[in-house]
PDB file of N, CA and C in Angstrom:
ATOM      1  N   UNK A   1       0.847  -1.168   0.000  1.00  0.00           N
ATOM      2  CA  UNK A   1       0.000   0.000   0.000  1.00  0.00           C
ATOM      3  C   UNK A   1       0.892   1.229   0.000  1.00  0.00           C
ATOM      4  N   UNK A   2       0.741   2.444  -0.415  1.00  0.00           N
ATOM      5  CA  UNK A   2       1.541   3.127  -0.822  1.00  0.00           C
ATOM      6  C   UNK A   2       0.147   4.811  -1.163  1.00  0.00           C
ATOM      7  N   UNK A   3       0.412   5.753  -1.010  1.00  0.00           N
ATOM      8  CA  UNK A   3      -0.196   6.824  -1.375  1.00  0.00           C
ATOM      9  C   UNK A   3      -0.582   6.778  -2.807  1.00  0.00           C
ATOM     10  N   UNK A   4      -1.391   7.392  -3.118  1.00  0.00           N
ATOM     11  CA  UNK A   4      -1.427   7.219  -4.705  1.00  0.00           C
ATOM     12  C   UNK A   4      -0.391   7.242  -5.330  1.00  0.00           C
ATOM     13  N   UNK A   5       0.538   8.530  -5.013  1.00  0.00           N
ATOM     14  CA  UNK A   5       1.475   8.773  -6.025  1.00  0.00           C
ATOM     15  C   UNK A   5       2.474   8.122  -5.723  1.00  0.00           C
ATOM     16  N   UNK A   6       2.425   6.556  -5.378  1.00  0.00           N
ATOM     17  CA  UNK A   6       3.333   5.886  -4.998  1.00  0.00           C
ATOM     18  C   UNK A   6       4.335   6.092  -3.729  1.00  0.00           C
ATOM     19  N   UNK A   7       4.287   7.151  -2.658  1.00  0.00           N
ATOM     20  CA  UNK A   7       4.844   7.190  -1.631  1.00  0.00           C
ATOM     21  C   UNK A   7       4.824   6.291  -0.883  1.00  0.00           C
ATOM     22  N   UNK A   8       5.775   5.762  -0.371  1.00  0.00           N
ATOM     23  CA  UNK A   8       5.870   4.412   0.650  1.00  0.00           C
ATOM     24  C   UNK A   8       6.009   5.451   2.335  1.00  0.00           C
ATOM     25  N   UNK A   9       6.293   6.371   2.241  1.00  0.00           N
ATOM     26  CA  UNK A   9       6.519   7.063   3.192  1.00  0.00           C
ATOM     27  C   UNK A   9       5.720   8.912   3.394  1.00  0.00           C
ATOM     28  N   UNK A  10       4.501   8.841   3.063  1.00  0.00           N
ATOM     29  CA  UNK A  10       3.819   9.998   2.899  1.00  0.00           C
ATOM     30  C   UNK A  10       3.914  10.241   3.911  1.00  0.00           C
ATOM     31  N   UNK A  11       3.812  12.013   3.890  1.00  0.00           N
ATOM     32  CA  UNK A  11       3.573  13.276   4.735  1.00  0.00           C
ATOM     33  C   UNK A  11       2.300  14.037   4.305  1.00  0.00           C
ATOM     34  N   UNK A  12       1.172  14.531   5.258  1.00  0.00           N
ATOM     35  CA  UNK A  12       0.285  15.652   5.211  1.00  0.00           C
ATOM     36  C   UNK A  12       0.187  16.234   5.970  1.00  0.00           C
ATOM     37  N   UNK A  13      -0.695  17.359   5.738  1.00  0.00           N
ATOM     38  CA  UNK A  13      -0.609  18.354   6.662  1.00  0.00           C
ATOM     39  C   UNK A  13      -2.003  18.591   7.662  1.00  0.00           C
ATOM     40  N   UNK A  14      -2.111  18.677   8.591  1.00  0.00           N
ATOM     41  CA  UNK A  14      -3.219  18.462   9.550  1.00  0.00           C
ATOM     42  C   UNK A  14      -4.506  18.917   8.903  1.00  0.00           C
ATOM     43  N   UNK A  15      -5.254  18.200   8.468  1.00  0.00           N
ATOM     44  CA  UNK A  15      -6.487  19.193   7.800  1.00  0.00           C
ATOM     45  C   UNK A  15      -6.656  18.476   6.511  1.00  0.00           C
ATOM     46  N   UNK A  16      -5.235  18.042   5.456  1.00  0.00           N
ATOM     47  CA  UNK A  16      -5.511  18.174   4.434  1.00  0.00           C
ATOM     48  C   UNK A  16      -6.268  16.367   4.124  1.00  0.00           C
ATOM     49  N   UNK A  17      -6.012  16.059   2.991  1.00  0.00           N
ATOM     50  CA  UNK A  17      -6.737  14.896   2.400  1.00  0.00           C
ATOM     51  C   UNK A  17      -5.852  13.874   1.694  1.00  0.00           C
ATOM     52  N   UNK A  18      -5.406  12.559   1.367  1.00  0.00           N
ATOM     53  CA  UNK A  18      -4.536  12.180   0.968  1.00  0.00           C
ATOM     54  C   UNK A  18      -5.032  10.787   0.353  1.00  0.00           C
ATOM     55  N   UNK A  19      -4.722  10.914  -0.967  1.00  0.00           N
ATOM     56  CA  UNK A  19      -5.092   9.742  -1.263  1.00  0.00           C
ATOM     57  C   UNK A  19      -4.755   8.592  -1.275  1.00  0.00           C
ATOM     58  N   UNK A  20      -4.840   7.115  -1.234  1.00  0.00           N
ATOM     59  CA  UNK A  20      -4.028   5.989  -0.713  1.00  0.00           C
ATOM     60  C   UNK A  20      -4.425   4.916  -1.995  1.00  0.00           C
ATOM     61  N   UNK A  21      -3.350   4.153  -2.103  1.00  0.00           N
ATOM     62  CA  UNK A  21      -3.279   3.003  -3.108  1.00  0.00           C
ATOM     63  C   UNK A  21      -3.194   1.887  -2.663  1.00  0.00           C
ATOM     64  N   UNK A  22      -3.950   0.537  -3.387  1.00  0.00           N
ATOM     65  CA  UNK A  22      -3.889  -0.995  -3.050  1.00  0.00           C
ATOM     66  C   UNK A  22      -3.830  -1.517  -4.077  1.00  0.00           C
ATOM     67  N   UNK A  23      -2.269  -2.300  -4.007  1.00  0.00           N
ATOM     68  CA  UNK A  23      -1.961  -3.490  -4.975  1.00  0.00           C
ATOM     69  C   UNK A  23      -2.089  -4.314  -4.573  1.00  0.00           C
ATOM     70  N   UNK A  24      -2.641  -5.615  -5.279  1.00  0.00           N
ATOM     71  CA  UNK A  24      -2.222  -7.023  -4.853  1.00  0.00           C
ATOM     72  C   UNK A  24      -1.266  -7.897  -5.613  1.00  0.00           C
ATOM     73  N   UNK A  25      -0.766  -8.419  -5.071  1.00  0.00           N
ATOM     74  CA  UNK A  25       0.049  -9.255  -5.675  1.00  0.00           C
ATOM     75  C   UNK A  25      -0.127 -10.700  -5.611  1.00  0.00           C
ATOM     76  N   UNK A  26      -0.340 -10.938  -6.642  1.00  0.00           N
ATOM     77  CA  UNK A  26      -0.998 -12.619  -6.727  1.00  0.00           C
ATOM     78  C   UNK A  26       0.416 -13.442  -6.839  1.00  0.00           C
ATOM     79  N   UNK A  27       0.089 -14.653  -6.301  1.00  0.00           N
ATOM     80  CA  UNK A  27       0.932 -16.080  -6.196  1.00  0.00           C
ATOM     81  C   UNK A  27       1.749 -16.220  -7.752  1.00  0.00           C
ATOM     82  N   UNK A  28       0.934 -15.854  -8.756  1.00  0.00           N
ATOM     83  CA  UNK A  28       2.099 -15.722  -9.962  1.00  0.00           C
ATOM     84  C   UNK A  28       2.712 -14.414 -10.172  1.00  0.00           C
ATOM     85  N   UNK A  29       3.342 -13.772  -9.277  1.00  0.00           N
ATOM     86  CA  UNK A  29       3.692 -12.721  -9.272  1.00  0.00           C
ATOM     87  C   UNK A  29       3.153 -11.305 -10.023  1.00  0.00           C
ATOM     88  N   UNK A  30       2.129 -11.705 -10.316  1.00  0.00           N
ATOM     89  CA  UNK A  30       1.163 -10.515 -11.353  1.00  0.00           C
ATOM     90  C   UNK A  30       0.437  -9.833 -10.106  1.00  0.00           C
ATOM     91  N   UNK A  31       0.497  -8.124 -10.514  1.00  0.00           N
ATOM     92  CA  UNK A  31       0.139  -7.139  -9.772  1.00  0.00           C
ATOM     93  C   UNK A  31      -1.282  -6.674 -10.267  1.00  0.00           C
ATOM     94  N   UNK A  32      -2.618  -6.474  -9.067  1.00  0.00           N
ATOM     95  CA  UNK A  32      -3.011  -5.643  -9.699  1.00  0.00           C
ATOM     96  C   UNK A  32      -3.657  -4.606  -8.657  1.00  0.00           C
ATOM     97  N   UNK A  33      -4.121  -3.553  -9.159  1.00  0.00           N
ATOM     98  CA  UNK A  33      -4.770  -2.347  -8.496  1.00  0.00           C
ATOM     99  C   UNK A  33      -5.777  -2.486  -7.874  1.00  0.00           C
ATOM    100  N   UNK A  34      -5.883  -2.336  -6.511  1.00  0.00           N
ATOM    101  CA  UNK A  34      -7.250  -2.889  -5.885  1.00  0.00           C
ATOM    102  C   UNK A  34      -8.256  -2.189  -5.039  1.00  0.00           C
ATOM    103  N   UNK A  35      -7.264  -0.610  -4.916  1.00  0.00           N
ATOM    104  CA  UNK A  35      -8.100   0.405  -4.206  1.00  0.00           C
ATOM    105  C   UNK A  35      -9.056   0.541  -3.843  1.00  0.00           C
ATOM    106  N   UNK A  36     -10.174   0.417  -4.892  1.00  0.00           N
ATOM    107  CA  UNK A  36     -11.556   0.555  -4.527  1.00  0.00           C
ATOM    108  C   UNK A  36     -12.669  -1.166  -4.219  1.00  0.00           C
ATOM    109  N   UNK A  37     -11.758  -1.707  -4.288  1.00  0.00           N
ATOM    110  CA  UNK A  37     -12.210  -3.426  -3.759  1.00  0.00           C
ATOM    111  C   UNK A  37     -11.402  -3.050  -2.043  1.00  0.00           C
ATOM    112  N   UNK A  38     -10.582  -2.487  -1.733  1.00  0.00           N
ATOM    113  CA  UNK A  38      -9.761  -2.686  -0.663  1.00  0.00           C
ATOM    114  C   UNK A  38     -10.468  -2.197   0.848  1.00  0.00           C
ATOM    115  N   UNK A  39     -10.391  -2.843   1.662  1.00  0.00           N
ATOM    116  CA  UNK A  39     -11.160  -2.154   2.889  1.00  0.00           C
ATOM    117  C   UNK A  39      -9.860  -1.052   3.672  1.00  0.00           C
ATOM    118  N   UNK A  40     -10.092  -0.085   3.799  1.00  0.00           N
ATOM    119  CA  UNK A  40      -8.492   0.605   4.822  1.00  0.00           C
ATOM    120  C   UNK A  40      -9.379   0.732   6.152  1.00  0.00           C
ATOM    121  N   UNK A  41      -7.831   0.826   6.827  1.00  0.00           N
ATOM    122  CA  UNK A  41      -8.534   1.240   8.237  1.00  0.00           C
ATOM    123  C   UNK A  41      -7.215   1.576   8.850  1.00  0.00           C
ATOM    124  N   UNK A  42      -7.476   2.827   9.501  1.00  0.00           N
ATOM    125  CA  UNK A  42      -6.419   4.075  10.669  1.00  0.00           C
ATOM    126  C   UNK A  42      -6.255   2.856  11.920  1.00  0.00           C
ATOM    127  N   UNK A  43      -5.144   2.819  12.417  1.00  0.00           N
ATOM    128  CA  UNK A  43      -4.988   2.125  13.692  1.00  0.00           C
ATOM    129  C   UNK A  43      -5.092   3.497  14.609  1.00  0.00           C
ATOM    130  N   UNK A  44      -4.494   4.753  13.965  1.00  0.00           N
ATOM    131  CA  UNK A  44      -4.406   5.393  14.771  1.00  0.00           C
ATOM    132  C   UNK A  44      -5.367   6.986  14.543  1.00  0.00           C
ATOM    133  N   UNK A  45      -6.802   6.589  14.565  1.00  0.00           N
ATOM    134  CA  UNK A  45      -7.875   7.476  14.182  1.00  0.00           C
ATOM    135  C   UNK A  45      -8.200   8.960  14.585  1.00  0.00           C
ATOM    136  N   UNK A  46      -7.238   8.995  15.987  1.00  0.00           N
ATOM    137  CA  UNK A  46      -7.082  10.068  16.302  1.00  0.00           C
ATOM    138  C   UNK A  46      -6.228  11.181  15.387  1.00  0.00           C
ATOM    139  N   UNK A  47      -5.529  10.606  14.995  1.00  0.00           N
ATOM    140  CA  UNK A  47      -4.451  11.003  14.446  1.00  0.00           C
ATOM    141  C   UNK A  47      -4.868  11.233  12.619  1.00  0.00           C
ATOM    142  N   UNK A  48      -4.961  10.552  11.987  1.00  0.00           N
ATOM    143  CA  UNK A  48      -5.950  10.369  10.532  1.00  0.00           C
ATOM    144  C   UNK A  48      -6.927   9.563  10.449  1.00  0.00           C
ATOM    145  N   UNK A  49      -8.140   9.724   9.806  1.00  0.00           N
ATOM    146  CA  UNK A  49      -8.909   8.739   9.481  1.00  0.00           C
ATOM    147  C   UNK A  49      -9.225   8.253   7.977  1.00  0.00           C
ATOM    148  N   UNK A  50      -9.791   7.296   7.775  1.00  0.00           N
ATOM    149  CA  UNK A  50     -10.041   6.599   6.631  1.00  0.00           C
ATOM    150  C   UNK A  50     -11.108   6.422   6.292  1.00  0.00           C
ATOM    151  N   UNK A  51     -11.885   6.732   4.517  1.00  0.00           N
ATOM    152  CA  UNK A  51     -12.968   6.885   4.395  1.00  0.00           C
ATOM    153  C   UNK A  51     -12.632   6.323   2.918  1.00  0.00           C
ATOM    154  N   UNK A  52     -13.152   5.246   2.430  1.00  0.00           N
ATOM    155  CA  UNK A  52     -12.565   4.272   1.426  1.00  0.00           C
ATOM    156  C   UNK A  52     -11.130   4.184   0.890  1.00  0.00           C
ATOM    157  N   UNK A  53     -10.701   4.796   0.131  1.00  0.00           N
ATOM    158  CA  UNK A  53      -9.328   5.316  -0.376  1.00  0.00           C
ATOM    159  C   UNK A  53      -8.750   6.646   0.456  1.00  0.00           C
ATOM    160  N   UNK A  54      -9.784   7.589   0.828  1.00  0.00           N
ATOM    161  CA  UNK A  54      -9.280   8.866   1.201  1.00  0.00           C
ATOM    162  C   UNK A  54      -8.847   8.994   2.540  1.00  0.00           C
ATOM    163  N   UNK A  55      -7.297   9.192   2.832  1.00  0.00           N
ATOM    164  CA  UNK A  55      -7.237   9.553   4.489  1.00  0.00           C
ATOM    165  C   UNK A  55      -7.309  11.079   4.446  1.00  0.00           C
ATOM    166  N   UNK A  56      -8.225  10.919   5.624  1.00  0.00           N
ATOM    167  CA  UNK A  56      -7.989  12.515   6.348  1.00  0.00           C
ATOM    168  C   UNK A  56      -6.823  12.984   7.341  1.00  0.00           C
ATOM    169  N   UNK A  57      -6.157  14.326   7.338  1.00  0.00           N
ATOM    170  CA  UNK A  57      -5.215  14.146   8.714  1.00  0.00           C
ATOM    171  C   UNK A  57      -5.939  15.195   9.745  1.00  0.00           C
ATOM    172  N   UNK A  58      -6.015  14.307  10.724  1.00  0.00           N
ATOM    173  CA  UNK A  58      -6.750  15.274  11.596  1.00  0.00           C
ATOM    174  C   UNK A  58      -6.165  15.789  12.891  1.00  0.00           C
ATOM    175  N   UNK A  59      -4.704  15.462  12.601  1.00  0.00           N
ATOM    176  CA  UNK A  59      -3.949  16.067  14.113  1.00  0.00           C
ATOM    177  C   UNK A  59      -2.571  15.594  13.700  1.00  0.00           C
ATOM    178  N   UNK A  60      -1.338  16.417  14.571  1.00  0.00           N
ATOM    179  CA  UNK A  60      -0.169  15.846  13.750  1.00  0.00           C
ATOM    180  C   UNK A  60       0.330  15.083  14.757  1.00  0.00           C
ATOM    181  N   UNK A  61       0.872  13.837  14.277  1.00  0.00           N
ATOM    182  CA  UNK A  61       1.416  12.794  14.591  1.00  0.00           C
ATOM    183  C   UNK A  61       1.648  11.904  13.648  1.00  0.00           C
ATOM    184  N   UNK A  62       1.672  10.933  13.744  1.00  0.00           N
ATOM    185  CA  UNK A  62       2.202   9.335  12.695  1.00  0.00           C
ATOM    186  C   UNK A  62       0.602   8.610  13.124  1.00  0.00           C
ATOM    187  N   UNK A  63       0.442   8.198  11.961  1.00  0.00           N
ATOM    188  CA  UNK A  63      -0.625   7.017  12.066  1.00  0.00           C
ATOM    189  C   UNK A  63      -0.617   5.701  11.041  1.00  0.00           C
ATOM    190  N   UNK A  64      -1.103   4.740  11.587  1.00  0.00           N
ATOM    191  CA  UNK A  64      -1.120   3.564  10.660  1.00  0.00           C
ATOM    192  C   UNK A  64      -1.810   3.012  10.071  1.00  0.00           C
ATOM    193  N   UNK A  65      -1.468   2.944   8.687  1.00  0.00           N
ATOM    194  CA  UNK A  65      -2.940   2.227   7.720  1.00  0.00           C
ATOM    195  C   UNK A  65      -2.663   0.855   7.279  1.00  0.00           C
ATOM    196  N   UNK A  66      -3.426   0.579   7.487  1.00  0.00           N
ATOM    197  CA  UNK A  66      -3.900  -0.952   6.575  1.00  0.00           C
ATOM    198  C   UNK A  66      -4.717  -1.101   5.484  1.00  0.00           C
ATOM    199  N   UNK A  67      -4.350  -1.904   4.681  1.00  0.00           N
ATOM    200  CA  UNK A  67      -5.697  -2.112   3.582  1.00  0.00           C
ATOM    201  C   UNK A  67      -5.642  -3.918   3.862  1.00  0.00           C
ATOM    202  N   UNK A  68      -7.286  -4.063   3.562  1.00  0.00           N
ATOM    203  CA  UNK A  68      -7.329  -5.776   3.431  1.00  0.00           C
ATOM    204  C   UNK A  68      -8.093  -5.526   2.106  1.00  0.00           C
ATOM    205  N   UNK A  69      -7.649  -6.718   1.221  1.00  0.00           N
ATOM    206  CA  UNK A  69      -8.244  -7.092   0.101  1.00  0.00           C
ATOM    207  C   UNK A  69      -8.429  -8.759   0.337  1.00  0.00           C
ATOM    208  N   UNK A  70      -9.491  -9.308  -0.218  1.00  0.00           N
ATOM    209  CA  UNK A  70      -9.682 -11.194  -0.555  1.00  0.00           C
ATOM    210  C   UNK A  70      -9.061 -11.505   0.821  1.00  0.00           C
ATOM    211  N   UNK A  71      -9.184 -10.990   1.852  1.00  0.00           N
ATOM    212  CA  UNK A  71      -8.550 -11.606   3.679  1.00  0.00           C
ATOM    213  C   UNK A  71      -7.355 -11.648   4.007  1.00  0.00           C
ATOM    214  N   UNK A  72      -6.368 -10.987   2.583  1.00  0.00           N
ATOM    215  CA  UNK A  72      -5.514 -10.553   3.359  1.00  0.00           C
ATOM    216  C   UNK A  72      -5.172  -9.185   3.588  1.00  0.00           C
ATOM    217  N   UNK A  73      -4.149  -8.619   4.947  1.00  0.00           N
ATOM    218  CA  UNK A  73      -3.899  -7.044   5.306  1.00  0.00           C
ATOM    219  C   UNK A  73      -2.838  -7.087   5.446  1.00  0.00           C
ATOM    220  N   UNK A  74      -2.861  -5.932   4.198  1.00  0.00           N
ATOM    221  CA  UNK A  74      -1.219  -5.146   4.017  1.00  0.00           C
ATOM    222  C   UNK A  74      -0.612  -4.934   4.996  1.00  0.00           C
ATOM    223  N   UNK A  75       0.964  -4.875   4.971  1.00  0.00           N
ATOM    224  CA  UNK A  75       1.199  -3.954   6.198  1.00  0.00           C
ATOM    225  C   UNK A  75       1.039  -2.872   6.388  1.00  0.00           C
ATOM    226  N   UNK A  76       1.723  -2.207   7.845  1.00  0.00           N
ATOM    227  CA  UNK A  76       0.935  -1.037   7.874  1.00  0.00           C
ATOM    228  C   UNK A  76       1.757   0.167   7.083  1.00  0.00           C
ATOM    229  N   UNK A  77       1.346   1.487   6.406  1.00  0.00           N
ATOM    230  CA  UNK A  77       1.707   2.443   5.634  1.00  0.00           C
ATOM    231  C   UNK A  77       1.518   3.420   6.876  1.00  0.00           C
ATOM    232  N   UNK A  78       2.622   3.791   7.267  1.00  0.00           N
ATOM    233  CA  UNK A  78       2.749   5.057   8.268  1.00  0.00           C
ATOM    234  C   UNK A  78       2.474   6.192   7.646  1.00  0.00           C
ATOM    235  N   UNK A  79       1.598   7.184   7.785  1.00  0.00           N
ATOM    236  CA  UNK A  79       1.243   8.351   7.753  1.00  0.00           C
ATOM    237  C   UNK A  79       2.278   9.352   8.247  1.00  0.00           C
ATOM    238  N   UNK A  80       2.939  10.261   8.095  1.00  0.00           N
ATOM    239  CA  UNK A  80       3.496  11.424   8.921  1.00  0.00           C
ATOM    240  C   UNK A  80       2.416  13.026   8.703  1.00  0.00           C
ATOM    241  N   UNK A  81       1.550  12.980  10.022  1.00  0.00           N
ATOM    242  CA  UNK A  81       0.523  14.413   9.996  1.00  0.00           C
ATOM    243  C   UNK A  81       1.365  15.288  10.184  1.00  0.00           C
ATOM    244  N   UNK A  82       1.509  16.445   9.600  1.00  0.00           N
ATOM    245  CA  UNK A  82       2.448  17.590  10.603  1.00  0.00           C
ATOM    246  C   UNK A  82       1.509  18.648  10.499  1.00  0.00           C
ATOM    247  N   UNK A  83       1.661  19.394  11.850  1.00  0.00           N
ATOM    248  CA  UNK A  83       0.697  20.495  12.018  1.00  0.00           C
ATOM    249  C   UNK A  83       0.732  21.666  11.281  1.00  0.00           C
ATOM    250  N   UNK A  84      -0.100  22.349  11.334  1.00  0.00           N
ATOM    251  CA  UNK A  84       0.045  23.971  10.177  1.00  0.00           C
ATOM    252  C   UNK A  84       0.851  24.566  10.476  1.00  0.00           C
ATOM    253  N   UNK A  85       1.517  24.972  10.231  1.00  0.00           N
ATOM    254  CA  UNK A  85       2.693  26.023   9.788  1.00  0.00           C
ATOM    255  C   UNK A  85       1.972  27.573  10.443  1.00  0.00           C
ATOM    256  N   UNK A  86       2.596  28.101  11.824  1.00  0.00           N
ATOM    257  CA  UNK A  86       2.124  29.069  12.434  1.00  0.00           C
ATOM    258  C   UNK A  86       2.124  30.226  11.687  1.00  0.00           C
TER     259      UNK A  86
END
């Protein structure tokens, strides 16, 4: 799982919106795109939440996402929230 634009390591900014990606990778090594089949979910909700593909950041800290597709869950994709800029 990875941000849309392929970030393995995304940053947002408290407030903003971020979009998130799901590949699967099947047993014959063929990839495919699964985003909108994918369930996500924030371990850390305080922090961002998840609303199909779209995380929200709603406070700055680190949070952790998961996606499950067909029963299995990705690992987790750390979020970095950082707060607004005074």
């Amino acid at each position: 799982m990875t941000s849309a634009d392929g970030n393995t390591r995304p940053s947002v900014v408290q407030g903003a919106k971020l979009a998130l990606k799901a590949v699967a990778t099947h047993v014959d090594k063929t990839t495919v795109t699964v985003t909108g089949q994918a369930a996500f979910t924030s371990k850390d909700a305080g922090v961002a939440t998840v609303d199909g593909g779209t995380l929200t950041a709603v406070k700055a800290g680190s949070a952790r996402i998961t996606a499950t597709y067909d029963g299995v869950t990705s690992p987790d994709l750390t979020v970095t929230v950082n707060a607004h800029a005074a």
